[in-house]
N, C-alpha and C. Protein backbone atom coordinates (compact mmCIF):
# COMPACT_ATOMS: atom_id res chain seq x y z
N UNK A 1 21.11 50.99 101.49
CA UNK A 1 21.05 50.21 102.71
C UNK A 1 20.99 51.16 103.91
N UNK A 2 20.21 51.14 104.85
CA UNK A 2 20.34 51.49 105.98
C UNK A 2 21.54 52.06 106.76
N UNK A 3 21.78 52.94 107.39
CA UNK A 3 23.03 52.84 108.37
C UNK A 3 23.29 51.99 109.53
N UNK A 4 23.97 51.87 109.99
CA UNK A 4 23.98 50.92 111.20
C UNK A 4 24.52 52.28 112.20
N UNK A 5 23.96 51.89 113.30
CA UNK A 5 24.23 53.25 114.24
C UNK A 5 25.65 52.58 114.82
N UNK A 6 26.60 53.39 114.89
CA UNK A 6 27.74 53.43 115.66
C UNK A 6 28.58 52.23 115.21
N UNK A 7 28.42 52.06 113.72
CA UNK A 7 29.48 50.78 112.91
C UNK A 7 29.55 51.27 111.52
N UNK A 8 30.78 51.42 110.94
CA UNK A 8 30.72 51.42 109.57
C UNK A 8 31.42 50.71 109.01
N UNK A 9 31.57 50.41 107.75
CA UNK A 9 32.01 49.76 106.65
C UNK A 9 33.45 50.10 105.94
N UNK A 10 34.39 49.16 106.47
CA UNK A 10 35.72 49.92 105.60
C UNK A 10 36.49 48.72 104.94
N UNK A 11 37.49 48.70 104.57
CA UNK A 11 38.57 47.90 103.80
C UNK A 11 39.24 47.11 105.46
N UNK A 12 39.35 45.80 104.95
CA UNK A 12 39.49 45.23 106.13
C UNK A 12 40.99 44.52 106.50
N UNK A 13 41.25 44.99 107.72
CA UNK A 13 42.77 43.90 107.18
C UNK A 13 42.50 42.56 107.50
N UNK A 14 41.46 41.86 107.86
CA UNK A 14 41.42 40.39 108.05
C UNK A 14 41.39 39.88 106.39
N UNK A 15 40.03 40.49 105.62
CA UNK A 15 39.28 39.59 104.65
C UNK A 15 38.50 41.06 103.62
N UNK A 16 39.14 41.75 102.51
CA UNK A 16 38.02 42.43 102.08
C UNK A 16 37.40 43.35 102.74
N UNK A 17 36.08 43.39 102.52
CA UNK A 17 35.28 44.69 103.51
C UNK A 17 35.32 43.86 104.61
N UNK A 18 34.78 44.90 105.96
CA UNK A 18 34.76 44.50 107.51
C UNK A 18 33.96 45.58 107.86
N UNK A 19 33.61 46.01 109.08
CA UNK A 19 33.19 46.50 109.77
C UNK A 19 33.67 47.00 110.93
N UNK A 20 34.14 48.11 111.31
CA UNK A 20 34.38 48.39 112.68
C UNK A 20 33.16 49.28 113.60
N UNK A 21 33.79 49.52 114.56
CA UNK A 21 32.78 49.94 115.57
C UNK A 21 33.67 51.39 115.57
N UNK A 22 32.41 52.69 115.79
CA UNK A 22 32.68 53.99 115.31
C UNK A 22 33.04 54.25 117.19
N UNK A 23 32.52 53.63 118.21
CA UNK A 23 32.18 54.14 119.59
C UNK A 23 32.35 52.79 120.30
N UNK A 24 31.88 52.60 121.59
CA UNK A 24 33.12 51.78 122.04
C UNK A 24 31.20 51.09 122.51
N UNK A 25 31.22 49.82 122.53
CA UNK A 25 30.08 48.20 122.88
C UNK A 25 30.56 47.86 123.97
N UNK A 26 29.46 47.65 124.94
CA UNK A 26 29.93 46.85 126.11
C UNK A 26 29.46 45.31 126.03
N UNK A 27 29.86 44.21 126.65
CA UNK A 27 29.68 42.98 126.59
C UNK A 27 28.20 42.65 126.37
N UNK A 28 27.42 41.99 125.89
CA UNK A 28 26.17 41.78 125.93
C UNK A 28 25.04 42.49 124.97
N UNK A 29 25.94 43.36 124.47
CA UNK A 29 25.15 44.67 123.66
C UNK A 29 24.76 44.82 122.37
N UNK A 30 23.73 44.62 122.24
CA UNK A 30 23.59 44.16 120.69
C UNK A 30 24.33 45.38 119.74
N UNK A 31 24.42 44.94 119.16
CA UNK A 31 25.29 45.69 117.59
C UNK A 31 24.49 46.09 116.58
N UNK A 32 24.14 45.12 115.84
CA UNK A 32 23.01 45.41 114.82
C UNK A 32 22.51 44.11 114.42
N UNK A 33 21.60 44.70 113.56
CA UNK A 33 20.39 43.57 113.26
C UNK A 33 20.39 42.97 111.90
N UNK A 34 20.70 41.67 111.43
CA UNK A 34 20.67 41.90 109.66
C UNK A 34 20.01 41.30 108.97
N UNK A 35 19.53 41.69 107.82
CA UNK A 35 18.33 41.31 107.05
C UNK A 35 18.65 40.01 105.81
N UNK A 36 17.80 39.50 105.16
CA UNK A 36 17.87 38.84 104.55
C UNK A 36 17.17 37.70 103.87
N UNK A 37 17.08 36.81 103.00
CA UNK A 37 16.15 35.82 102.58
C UNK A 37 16.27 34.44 103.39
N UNK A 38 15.68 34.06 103.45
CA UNK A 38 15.43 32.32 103.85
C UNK A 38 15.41 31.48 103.00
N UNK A 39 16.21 30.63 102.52
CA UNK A 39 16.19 29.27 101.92
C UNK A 39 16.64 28.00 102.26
N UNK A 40 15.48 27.28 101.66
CA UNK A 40 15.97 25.59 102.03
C UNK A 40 16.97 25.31 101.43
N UNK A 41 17.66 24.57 101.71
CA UNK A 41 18.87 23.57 101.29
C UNK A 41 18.87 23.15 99.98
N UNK A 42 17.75 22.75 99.78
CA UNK A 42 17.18 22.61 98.20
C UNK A 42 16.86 23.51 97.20
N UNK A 43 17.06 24.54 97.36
CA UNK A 43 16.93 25.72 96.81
C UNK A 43 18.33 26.16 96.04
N UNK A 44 18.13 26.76 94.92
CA UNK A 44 19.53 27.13 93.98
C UNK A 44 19.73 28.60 95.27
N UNK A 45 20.77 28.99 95.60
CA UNK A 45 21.31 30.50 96.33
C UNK A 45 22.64 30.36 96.02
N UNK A 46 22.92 31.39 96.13
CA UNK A 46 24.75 31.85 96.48
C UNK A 46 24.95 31.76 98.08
N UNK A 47 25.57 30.97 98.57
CA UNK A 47 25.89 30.99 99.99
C UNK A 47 26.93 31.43 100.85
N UNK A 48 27.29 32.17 99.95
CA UNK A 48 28.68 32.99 100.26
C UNK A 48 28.51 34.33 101.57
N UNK A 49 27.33 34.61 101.25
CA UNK A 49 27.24 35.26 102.89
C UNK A 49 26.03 34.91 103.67
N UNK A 50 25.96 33.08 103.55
CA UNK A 50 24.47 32.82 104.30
C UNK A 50 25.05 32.52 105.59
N UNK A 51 24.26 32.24 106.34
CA UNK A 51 24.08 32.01 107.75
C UNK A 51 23.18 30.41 107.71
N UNK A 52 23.93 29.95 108.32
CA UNK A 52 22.50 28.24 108.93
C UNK A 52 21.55 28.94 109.48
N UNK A 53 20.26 29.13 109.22
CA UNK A 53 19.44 29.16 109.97
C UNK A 53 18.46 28.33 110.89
N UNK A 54 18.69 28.85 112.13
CA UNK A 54 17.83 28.40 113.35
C UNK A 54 16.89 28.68 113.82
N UNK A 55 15.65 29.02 114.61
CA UNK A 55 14.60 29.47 115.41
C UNK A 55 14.56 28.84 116.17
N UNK A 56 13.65 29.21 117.61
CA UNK A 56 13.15 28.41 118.49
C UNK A 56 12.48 27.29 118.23
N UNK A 57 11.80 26.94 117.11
CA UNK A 57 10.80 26.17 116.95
C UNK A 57 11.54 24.62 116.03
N UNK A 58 12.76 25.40 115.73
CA UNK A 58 13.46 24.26 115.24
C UNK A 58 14.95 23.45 115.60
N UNK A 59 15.15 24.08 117.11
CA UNK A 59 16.18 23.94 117.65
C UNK A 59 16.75 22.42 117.65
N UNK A 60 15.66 21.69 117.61
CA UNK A 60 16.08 20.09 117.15
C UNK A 60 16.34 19.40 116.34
N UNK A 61 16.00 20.28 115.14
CA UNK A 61 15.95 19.48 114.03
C UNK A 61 17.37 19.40 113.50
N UNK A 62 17.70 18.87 112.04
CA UNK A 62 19.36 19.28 111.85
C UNK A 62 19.22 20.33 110.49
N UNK A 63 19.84 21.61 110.83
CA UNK A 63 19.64 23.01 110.06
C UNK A 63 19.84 22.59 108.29
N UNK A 64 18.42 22.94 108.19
CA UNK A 64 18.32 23.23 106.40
C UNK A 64 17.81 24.03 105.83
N UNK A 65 18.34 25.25 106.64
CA UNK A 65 17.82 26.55 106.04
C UNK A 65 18.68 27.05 106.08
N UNK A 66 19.03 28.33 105.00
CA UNK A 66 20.21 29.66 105.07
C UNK A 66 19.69 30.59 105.13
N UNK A 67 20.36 31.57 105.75
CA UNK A 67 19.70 33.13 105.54
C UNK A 67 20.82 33.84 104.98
N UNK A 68 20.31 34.20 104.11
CA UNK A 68 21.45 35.37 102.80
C UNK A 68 21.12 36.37 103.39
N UNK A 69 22.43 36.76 104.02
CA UNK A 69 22.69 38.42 104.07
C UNK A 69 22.35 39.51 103.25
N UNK A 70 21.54 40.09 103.50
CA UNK A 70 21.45 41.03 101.83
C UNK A 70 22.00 42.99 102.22
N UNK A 71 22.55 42.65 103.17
CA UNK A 71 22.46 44.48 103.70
C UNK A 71 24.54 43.99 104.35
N UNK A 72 24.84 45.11 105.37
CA UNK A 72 26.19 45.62 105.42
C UNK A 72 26.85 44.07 106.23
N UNK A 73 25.71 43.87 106.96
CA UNK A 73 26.43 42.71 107.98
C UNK A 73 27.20 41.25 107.09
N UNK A 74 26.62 41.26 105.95
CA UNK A 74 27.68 40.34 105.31
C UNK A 74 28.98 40.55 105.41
N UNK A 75 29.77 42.01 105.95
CA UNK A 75 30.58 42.17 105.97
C UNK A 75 31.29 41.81 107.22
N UNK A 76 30.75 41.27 107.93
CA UNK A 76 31.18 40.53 109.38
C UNK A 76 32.25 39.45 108.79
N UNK A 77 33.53 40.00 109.23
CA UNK A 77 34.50 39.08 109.07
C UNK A 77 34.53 37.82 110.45
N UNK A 78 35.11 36.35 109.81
CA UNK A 78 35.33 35.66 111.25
C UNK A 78 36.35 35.92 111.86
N UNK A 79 36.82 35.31 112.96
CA UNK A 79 37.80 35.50 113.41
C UNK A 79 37.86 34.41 114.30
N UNK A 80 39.01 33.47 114.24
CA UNK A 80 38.93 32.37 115.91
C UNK A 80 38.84 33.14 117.38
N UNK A 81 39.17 34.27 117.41
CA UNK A 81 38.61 34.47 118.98
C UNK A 81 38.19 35.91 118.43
N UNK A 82 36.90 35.41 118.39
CA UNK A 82 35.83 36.92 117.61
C UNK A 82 35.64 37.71 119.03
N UNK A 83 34.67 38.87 118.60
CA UNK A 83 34.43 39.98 119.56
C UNK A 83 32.61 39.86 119.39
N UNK A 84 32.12 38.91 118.38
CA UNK A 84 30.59 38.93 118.66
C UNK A 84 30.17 37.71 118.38
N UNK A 85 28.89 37.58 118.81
CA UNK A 85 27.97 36.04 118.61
C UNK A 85 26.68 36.49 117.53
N UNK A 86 26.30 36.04 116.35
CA UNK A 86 25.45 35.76 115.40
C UNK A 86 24.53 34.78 115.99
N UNK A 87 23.07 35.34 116.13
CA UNK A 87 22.20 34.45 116.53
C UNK A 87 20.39 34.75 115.34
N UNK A 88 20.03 33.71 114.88
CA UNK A 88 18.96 33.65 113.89
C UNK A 88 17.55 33.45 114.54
N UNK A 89 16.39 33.69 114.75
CA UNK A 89 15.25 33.72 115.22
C UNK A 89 14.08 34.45 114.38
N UNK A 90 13.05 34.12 114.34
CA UNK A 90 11.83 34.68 114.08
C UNK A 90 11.32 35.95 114.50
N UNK A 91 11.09 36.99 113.76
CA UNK A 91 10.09 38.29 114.86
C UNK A 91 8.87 37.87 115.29
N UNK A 92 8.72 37.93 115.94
CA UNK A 92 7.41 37.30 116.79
C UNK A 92 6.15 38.16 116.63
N UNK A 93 5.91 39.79 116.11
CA UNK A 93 5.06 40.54 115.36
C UNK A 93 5.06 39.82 113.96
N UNK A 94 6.25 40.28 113.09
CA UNK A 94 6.01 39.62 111.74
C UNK A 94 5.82 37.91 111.21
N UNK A 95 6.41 37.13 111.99
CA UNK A 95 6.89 36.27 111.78
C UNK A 95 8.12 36.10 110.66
N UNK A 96 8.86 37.18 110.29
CA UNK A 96 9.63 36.97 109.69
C UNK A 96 11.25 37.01 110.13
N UNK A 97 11.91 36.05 109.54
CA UNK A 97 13.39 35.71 109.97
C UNK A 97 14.18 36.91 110.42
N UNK A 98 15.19 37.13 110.87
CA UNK A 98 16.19 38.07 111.01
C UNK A 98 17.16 37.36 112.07
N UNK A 99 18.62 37.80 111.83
CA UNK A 99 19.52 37.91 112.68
C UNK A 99 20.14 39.33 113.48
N UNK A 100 20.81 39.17 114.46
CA UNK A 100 21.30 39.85 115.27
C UNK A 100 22.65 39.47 115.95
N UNK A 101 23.58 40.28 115.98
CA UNK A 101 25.01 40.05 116.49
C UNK A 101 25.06 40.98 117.88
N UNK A 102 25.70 39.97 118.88
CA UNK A 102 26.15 40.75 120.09
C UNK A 102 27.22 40.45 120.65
N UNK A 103 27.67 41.99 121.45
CA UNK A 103 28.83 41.36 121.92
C UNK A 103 29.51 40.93 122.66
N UNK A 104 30.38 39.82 122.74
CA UNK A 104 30.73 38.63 123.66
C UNK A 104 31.88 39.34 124.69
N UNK A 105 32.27 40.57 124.35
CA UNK A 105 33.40 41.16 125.10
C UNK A 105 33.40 42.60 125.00
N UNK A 106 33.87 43.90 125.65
CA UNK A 106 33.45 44.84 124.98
C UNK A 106 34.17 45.17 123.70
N UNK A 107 33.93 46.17 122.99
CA UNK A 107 34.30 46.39 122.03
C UNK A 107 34.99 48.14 122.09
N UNK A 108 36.37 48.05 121.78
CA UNK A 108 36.17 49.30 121.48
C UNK A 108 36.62 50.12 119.90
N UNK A 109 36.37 51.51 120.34
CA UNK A 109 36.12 52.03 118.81
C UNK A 109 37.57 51.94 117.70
N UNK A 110 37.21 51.59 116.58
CA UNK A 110 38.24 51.00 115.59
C UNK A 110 38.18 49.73 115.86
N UNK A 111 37.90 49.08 116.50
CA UNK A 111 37.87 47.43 116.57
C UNK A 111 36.93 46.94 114.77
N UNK A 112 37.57 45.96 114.60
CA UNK A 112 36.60 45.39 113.69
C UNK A 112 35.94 43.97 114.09
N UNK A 113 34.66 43.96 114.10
CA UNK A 113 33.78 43.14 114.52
C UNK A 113 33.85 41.85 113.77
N UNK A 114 33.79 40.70 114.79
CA UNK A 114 34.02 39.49 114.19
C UNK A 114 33.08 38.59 114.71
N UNK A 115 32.96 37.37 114.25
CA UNK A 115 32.47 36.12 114.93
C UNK A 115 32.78 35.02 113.98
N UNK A 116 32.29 33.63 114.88
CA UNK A 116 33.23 32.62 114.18
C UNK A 116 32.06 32.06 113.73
N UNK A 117 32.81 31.83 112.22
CA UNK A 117 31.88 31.34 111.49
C UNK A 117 31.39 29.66 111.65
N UNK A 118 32.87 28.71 112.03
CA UNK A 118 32.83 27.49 112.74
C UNK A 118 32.15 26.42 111.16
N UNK A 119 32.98 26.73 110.14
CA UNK A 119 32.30 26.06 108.75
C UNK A 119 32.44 24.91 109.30
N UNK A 120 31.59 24.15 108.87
CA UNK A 120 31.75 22.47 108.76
C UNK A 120 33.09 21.69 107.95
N UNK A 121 33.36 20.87 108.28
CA UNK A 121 35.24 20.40 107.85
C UNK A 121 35.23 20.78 106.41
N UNK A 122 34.11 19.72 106.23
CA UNK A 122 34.10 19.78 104.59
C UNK A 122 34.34 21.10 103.82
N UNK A 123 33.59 22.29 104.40
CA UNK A 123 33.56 23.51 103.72
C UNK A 123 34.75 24.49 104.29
N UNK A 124 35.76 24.14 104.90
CA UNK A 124 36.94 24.59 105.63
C UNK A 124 37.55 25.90 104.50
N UNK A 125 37.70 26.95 105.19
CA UNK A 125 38.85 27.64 104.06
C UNK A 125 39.84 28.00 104.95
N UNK A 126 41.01 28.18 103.66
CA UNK A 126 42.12 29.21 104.87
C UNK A 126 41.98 30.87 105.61
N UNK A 127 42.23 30.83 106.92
CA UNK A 127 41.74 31.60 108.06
C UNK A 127 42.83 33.06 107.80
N UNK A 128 42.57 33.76 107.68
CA UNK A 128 43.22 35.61 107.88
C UNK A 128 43.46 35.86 108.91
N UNK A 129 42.91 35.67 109.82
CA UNK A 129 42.65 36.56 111.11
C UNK A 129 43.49 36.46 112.03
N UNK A 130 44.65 35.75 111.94
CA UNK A 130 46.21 36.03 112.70
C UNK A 130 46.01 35.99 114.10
N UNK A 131 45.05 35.23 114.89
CA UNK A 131 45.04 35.73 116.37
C UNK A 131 45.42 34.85 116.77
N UNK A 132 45.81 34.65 118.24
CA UNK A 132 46.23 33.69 118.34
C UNK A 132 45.97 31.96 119.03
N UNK A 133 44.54 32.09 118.59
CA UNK A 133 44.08 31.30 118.30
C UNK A 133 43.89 30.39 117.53
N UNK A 134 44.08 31.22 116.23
CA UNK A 134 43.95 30.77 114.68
C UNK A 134 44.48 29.16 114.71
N UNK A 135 43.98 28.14 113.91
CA UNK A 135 44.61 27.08 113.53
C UNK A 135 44.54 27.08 111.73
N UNK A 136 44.42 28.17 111.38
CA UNK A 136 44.98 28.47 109.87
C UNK A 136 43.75 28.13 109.14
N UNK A 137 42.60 27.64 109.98
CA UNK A 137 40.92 27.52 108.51
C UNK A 137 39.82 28.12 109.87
N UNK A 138 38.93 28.34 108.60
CA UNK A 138 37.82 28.83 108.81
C UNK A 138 36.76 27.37 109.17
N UNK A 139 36.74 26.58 110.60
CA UNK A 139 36.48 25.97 110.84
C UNK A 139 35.80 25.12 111.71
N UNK A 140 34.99 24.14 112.68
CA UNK A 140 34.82 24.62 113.65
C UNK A 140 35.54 22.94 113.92
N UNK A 141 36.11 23.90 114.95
CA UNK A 141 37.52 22.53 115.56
C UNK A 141 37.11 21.50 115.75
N UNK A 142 35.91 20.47 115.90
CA UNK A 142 35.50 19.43 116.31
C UNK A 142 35.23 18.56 114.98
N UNK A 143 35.39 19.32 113.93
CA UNK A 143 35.37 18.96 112.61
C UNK A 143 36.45 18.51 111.49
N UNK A 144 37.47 19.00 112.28
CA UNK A 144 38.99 18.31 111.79
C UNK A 144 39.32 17.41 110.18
N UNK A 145 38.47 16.25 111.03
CA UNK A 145 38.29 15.32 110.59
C UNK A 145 37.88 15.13 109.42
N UNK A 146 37.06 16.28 109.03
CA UNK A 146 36.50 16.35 107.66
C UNK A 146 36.93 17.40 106.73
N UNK A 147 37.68 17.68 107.41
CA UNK A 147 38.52 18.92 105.81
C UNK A 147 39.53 18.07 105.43
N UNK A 148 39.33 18.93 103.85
CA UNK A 148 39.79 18.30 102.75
C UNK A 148 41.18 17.56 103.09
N UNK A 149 41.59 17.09 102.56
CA UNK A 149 43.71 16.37 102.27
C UNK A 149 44.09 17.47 101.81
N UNK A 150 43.46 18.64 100.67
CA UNK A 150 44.44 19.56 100.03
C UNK A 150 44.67 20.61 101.00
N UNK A 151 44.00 20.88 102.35
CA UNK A 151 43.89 22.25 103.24
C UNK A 151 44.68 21.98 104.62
N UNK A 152 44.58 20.26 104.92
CA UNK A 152 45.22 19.53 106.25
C UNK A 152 46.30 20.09 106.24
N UNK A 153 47.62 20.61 105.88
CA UNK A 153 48.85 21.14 105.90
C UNK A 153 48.45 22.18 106.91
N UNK A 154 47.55 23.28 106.28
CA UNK A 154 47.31 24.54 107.07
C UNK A 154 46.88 24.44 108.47
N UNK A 155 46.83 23.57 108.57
CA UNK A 155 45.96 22.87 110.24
C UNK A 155 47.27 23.65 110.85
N UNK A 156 47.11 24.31 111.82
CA UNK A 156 48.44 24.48 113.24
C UNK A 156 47.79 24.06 114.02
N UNK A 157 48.18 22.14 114.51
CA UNK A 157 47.86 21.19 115.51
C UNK A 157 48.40 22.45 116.76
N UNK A 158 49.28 22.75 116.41
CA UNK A 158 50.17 23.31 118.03
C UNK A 158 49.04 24.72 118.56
N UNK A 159 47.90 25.12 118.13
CA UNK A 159 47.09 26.09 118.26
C UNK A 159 45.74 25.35 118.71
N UNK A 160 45.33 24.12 118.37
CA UNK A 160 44.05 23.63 118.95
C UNK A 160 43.66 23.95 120.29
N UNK A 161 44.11 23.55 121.56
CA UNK A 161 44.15 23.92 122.66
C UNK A 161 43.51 25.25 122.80
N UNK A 162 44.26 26.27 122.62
CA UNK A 162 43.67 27.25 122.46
C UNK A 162 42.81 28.06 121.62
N UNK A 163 43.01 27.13 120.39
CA UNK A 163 41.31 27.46 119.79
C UNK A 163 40.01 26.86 120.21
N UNK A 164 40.20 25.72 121.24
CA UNK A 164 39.17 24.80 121.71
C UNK A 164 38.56 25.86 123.06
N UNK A 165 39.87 26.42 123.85
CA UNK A 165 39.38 26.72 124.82
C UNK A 165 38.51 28.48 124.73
N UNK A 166 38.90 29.38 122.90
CA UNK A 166 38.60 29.94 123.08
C UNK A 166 37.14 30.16 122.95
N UNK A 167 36.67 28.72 121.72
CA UNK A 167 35.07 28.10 121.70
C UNK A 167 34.52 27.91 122.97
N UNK A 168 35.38 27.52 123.99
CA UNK A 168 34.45 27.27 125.37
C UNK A 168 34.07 28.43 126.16
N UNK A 169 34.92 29.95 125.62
CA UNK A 169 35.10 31.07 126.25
C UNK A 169 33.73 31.78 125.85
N UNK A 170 34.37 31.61 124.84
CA UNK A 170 32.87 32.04 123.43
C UNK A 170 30.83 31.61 124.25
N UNK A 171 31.19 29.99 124.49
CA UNK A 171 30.23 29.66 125.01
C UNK A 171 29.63 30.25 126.45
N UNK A 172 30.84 30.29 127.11
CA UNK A 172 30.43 30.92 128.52
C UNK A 172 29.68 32.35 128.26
N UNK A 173 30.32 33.27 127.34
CA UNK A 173 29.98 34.60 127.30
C UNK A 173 28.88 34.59 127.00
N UNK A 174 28.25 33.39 125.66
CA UNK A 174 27.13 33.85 125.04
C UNK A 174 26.01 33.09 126.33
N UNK A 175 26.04 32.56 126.65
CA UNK A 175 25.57 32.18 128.59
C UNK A 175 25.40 33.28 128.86
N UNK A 176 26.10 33.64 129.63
CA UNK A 176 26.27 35.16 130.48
C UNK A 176 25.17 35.80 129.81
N UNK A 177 25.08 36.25 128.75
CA UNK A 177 24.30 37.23 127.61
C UNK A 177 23.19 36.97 128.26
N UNK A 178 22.92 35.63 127.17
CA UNK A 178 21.53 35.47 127.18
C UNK A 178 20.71 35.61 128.99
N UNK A 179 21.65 35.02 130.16
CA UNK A 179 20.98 35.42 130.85
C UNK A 179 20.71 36.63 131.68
N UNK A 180 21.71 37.66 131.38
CA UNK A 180 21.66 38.67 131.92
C UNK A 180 20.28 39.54 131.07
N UNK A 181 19.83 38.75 129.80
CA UNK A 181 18.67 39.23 128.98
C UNK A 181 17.45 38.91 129.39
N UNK A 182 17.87 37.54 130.04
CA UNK A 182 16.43 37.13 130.43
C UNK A 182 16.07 37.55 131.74
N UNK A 183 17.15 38.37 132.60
CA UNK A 183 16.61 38.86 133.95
C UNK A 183 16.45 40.03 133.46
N UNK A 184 16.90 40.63 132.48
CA UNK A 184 16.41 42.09 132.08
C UNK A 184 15.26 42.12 131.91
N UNK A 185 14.18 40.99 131.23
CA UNK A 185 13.24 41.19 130.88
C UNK A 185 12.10 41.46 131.74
């Protein structure tokens, strides 16, 4: 696999492998780029390190595509108040898929790089990442409603608030980004 410039690969204390940053990211700054296959919904895959995939061209529709990680960035742990945003698009030379992570805050070196994964209720797991945000799953809070009876215990109601407001934080930043990208251009 490739190196990733200024991130490597270690034993993680959130989840397994992770990733930290070797040098210190400023807000907005892309990280790295990660590769992978495209499949429909209908398709047999392992989805254990896919991504929903999105493009411009399908921003309306409701997502039935994954992109399998196949290189280091599978190792992107989540976190409820992550340090990056995962975004999926087309190359516009190749036409072929790829993602890219940037970051929502700066980063500095030894940090391990996160973003929220925001599973759908149904697919909820229990959350590592101790911040204090956490409401104990890997989830995206507006979804409550749909995780399982056997995982509802792990819910910390008394943390919503601030996991809601750190999704809205999340949102502002990835704002900020994108437009400080589009006056760059």
């Amino acid at each position: 696999m490739p190196s990733m410039d200024g991130l490597k690969v270690v034993l993680s204390k959130i989840h397994g492998y992770g990733i930290v940053a070797l040098r210190p990211f400023k807000a907005g700054e892309r990280l790295v780029t990660g590769d992978g296959v495209l499949y429909h919904e209908d398709q047999e895959f392992d989805d254990t390190y896919a991504l929903v995939y999105s493009d411009a061209e399908d921003e309306n529709e409701d997502p039935d595509r994954y992109y399998d990680l196949i290189d280091q960035t599978r190792w992107i742990n989540h976190a409820c108040s992550p340090n990056t945003e995962v975004m999926t698009d087309l190359n516009p030379a190749s036409g072929e898929p790829y993602a890219w992570w940037t970051a929502l805050r700066d980063i500095e070196v030894g940090e391990e790089l996160t973003y929220d994964y925001a599973f759908s209720g149904h697919l909820a797991e229990p959350c590592n990442c101790d911040s204090s945000a956490c409401i104990g799953l890997i989830v995206d809070p507006d979804e409550l409603e749909d995780v399982p009876e056997n995982l509802q215990p792990l819910i910390k109601h008394d943390r919503l608030s601030a996991r809601r407001a750190q999704v809205e934080l999340a949102d502002l930043s990835s704002e900020r980004v994108a437009s400080a990208a589009a006056v760059s251009r």
